[in-house]
Protein backbone atom coordinates (compact mmCIF):
# COMPACT_ATOMS: atom_id res chain seq x y z
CA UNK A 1 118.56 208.78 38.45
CA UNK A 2 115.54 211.12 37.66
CA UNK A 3 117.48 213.76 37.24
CA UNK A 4 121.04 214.02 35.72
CA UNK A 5 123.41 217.37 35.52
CA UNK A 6 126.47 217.17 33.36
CA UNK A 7 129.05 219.49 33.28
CA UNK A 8 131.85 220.02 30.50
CA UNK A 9 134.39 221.94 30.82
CA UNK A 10 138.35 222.21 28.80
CA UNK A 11 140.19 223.08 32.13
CA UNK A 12 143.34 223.83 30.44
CA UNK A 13 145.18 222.25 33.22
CA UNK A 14 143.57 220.35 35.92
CA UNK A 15 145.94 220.86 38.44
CA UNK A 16 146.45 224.53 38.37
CA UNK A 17 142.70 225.27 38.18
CA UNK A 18 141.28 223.62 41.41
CA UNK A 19 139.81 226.35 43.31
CA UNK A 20 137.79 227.37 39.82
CA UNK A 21 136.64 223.32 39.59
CA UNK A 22 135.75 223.87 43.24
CA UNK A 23 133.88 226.97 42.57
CA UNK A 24 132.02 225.15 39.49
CA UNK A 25 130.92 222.40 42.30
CA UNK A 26 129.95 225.28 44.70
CA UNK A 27 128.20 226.73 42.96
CA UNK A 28 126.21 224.15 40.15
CA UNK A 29 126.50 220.95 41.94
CA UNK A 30 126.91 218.71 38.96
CA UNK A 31 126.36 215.09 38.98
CA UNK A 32 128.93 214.81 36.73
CA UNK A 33 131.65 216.81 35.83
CA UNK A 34 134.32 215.84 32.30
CA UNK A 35 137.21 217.82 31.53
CA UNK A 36 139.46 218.50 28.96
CA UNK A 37 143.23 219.07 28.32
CA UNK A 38 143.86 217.98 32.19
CA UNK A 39 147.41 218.37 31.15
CA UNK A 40 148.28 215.19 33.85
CA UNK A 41 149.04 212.02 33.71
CA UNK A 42 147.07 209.62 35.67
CA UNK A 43 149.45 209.22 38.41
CA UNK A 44 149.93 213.14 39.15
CA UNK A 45 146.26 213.33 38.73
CA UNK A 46 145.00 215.39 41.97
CA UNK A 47 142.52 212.58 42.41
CA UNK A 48 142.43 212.89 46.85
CA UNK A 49 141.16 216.74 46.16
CA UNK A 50 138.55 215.92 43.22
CA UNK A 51 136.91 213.32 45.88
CA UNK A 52 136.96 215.62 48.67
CA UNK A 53 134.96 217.73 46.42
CA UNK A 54 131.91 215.10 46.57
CA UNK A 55 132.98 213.16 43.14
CA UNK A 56 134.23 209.20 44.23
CA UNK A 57 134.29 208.01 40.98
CA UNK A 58 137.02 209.18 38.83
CA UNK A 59 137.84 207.86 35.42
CA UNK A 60 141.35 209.28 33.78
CA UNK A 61 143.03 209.21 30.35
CA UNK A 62 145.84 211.52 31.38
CA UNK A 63 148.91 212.05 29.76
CA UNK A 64 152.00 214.02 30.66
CA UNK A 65 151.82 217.69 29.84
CA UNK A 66 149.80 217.67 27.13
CA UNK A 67 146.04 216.77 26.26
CA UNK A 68 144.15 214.41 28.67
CA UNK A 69 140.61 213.82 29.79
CA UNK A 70 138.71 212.75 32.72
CA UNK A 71 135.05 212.50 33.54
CA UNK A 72 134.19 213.30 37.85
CA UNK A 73 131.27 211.42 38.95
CA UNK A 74 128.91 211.39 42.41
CA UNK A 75 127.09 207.98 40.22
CA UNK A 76 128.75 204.97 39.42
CA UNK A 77 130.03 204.58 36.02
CA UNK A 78 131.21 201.22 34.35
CA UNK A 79 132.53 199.98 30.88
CA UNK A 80 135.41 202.31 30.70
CA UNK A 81 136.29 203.00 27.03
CA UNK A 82 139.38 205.01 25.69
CA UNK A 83 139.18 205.12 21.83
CA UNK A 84 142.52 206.92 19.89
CA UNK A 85 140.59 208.41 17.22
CA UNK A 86 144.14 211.02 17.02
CA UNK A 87 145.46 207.25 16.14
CA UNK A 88 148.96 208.36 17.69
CA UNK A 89 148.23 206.94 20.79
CA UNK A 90 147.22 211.03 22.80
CA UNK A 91 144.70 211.04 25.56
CA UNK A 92 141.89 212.53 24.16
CA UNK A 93 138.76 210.42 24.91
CA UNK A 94 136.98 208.89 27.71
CA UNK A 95 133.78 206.97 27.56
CA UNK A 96 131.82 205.37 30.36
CA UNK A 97 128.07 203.44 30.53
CA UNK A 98 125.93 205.42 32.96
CA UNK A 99 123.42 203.26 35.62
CA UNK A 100 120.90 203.77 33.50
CA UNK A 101 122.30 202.39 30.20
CA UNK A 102 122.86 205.78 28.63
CA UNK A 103 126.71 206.26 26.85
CA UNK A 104 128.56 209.33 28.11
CA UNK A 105 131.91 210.23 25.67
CA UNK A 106 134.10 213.00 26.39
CA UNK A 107 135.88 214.43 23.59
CA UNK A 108 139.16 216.75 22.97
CA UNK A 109 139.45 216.87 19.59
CA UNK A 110 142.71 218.65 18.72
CA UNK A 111 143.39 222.64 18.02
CA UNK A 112 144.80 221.65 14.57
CA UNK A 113 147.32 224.30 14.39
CA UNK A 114 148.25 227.58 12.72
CA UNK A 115 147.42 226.52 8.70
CA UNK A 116 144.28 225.10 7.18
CA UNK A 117 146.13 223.37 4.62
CA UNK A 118 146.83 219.40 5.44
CA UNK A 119 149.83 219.45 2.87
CA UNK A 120 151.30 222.19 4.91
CA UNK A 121 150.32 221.89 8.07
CA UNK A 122 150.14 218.07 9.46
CA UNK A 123 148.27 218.94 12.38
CA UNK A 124 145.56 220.33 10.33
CA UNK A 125 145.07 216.93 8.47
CA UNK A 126 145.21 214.73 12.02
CA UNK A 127 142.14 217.30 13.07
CA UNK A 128 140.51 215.98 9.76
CA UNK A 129 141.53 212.98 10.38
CA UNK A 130 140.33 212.93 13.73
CA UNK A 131 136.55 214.00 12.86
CA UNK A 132 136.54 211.60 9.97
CA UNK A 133 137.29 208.88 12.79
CA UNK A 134 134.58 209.35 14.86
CA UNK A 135 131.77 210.30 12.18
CA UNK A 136 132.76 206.59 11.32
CA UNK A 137 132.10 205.62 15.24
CA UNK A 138 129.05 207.54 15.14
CA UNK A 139 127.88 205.73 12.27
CA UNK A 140 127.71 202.72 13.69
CA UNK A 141 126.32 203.95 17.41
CA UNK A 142 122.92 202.31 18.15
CA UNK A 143 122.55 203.37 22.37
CA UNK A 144 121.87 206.47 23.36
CA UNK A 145 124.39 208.79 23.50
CA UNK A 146 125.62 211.89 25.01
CA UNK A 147 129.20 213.26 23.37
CA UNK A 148 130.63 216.30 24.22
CA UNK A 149 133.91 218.28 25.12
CA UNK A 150 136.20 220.78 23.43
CA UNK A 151 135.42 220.08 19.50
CA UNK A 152 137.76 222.71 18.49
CA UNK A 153 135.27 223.50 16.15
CA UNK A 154 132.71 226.70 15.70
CA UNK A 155 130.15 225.37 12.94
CA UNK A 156 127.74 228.21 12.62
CA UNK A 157 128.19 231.83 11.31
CA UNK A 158 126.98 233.26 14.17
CA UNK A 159 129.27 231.31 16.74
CA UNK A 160 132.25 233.24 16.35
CA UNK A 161 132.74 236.90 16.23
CA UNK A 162 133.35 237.64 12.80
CA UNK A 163 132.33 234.53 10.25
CA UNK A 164 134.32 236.79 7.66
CA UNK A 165 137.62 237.31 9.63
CA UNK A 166 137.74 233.98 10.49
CA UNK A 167 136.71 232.33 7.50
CA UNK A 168 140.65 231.37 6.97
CA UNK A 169 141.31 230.69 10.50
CA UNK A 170 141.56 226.86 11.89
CA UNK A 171 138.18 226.37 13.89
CA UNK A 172 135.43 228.07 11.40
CA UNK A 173 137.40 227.35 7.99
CA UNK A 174 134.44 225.32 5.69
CA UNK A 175 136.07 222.28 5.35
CA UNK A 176 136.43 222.01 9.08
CA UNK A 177 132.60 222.85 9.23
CA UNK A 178 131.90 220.27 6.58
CA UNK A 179 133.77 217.92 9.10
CA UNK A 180 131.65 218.66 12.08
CA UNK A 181 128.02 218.22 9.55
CA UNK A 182 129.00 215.27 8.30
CA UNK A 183 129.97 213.90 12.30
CA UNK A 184 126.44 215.32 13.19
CA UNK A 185 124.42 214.06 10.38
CA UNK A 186 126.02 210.54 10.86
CA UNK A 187 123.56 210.22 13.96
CA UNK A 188 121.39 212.53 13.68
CA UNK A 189 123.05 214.28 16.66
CA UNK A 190 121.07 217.04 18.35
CA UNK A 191 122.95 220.01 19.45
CA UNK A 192 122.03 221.26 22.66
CA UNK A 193 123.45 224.33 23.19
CA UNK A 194 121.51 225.17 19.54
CA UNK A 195 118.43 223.69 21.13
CA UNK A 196 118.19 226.65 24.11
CA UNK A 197 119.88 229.36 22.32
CA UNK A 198 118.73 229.11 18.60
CA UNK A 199 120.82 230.65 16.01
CA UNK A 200 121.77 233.67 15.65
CA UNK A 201 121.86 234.37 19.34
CA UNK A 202 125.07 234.92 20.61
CA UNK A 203 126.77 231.85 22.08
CA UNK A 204 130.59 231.63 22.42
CA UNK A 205 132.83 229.15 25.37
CA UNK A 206 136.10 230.38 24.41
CA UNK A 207 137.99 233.44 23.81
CA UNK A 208 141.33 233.95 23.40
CA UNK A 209 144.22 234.63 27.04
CA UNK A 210 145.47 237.63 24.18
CA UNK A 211 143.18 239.65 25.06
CA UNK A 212 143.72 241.07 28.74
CA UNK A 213 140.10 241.64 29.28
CA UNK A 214 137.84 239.44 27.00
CA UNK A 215 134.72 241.53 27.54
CA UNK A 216 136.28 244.49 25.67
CA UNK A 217 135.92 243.56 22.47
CA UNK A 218 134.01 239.88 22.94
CA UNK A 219 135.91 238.01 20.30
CA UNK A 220 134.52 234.34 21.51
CA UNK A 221 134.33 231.26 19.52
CA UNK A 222 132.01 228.76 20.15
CA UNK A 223 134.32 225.25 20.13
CA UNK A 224 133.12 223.28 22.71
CA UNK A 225 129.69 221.64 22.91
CA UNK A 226 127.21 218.95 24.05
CA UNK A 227 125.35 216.95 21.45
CA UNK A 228 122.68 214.00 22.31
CA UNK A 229 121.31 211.45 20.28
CA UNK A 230 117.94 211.71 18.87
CA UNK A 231 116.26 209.67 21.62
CA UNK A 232 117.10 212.01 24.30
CA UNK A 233 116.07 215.03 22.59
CA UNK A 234 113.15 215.19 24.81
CA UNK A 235 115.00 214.79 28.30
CA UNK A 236 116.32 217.81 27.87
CA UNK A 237 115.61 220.41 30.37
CA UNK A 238 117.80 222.76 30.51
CA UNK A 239 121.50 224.12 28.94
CA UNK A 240 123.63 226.97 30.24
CA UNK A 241 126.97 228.28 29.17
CA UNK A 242 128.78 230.23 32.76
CA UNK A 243 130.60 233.29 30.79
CA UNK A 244 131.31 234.61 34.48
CA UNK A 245 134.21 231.53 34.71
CA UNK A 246 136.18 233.63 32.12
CA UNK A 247 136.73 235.71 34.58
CA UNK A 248 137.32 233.89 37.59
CA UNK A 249 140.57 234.43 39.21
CA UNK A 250 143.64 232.14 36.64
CA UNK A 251 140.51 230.77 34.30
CA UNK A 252 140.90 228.74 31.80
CA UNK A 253 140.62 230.30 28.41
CA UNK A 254 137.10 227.90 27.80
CA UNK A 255 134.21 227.83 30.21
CA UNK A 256 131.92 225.49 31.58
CA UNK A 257 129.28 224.20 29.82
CA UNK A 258 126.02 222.46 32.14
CA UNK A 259 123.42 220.53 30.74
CA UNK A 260 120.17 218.73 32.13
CA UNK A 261 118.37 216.11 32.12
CA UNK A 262 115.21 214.54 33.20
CA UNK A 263 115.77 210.68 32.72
């Protein structure tokens, strides 16, 4: 495995967005491809389609309607791990053991609602909550890693739209960001996406299905990412975000992120 391509990618609904997954494959090949908020339980998972599309191995945390992850694979994966860092039991991680010893965990760390107050807003505290969870994971990790998915998180200034208007909105409040340093600095993590676009370029995955045409007035966030651990800083080869799947026909309100490796 000299050469690895990941893809990651909140699908907001697995089921409904085939023919964009299949234009992802078309069109970047990935070795492997992990979603988030498949929005399907195992069972209704579309898993004869996903293996058509060249991907055999198929690991699922699914869950009815709501959240959900999966990671698509052309390699074989083993040591399946599913850790409930929402501690209410939702279906938002998946974690596999790559051939070559390297730990792959795909996250969907939760929106966190409306308020940024805890007291007010229990949602808000569970996304806390949540963070605080895994920075206590992370602490502990001694392979090397690659985590990534939906965060729910923008950390920098510059990766949202307006760091003023949305210094009181969940996703770029500071004690959300304080959240997200601390996770990072519990390992050391290296941001990718940082690593090929340094700050302040522009670099957003999301932007809201409000606005009709999301190139009008490009008010993106940047909540999903791909982080690696120290070790494989240097296998790094390449990182792209694909802005065109915003406007593929029914996208998802995220796009795909690819990284690459040389192993």
């Amino acid at each position: 495995m000299p050469r690895l391509k990941i893809a990651s990618w909140n699908i907001n609904s697995v089921r409904i967005r085939l023919p964009i997954i299949a234009q992802l494959v078309r069109d970047e090949s990935p070795d492997i491809i992990c979603l988030q908020e498949t929005k399907a339980q195992n069972t209704d998972f579309p898993l004869a389609a996903i293996q058509r599309l060249g991907y055999p191995h198929v690991i699922l945390n699914g869950q009815r309607m709501h959240h959900g992850v999966a990671i698509l694979s052309k390699l074989p994966l083993v040591e399946e791990r599913r850790f409930d860092w929402q501690d209410n039991g939702e279906a938002r991680h998946i974690g596999v053991r790559l051939p070559n010893g390297i730990l792959l965990e795909n996250v969907y760390v939760p929106a966190g609602g409306d308020i940024p107050d805890r007291t007010l807003n229990p949602k808000f505290g569970q996304k806390l909550d949540f963070v605080q969870r895994m920075t206590r994971w992370s602490e502990r990790l001694r392979d090397p890693t690659i985590i990534l998915g939906d965060f729910n998180i923008a950390p920098l200034e510059c990766d949202v739209w307006s760091h003023k208007a949305l210094l009181d909105v969940v996703s770029h409040t500071p004690v959300e960001v304080e959240a997200l340093t601390g996770l990072m600095q519990s390992h050391d993590w290296v941001d990718v996406a940082r690593t090929h676009v340094p700050a302040p370029g522009r670099l957003y995955t999301w932007w809201s299905y409000r606005n009709r045409d999301h190139t009008v007035n490009d008010r993106g966030r940047r909540l999903d990412h791909v982080w690696v651990s120290p070790a494989m800083k240097d296998t790094l080869t390449g990182f792209r975000v694909l802005e065109p799947a915003r406007s593929w026909e029914k996208p998802s309100d995220h796009i795909p992120l690819v990284a690459e490796f040389t192993l």
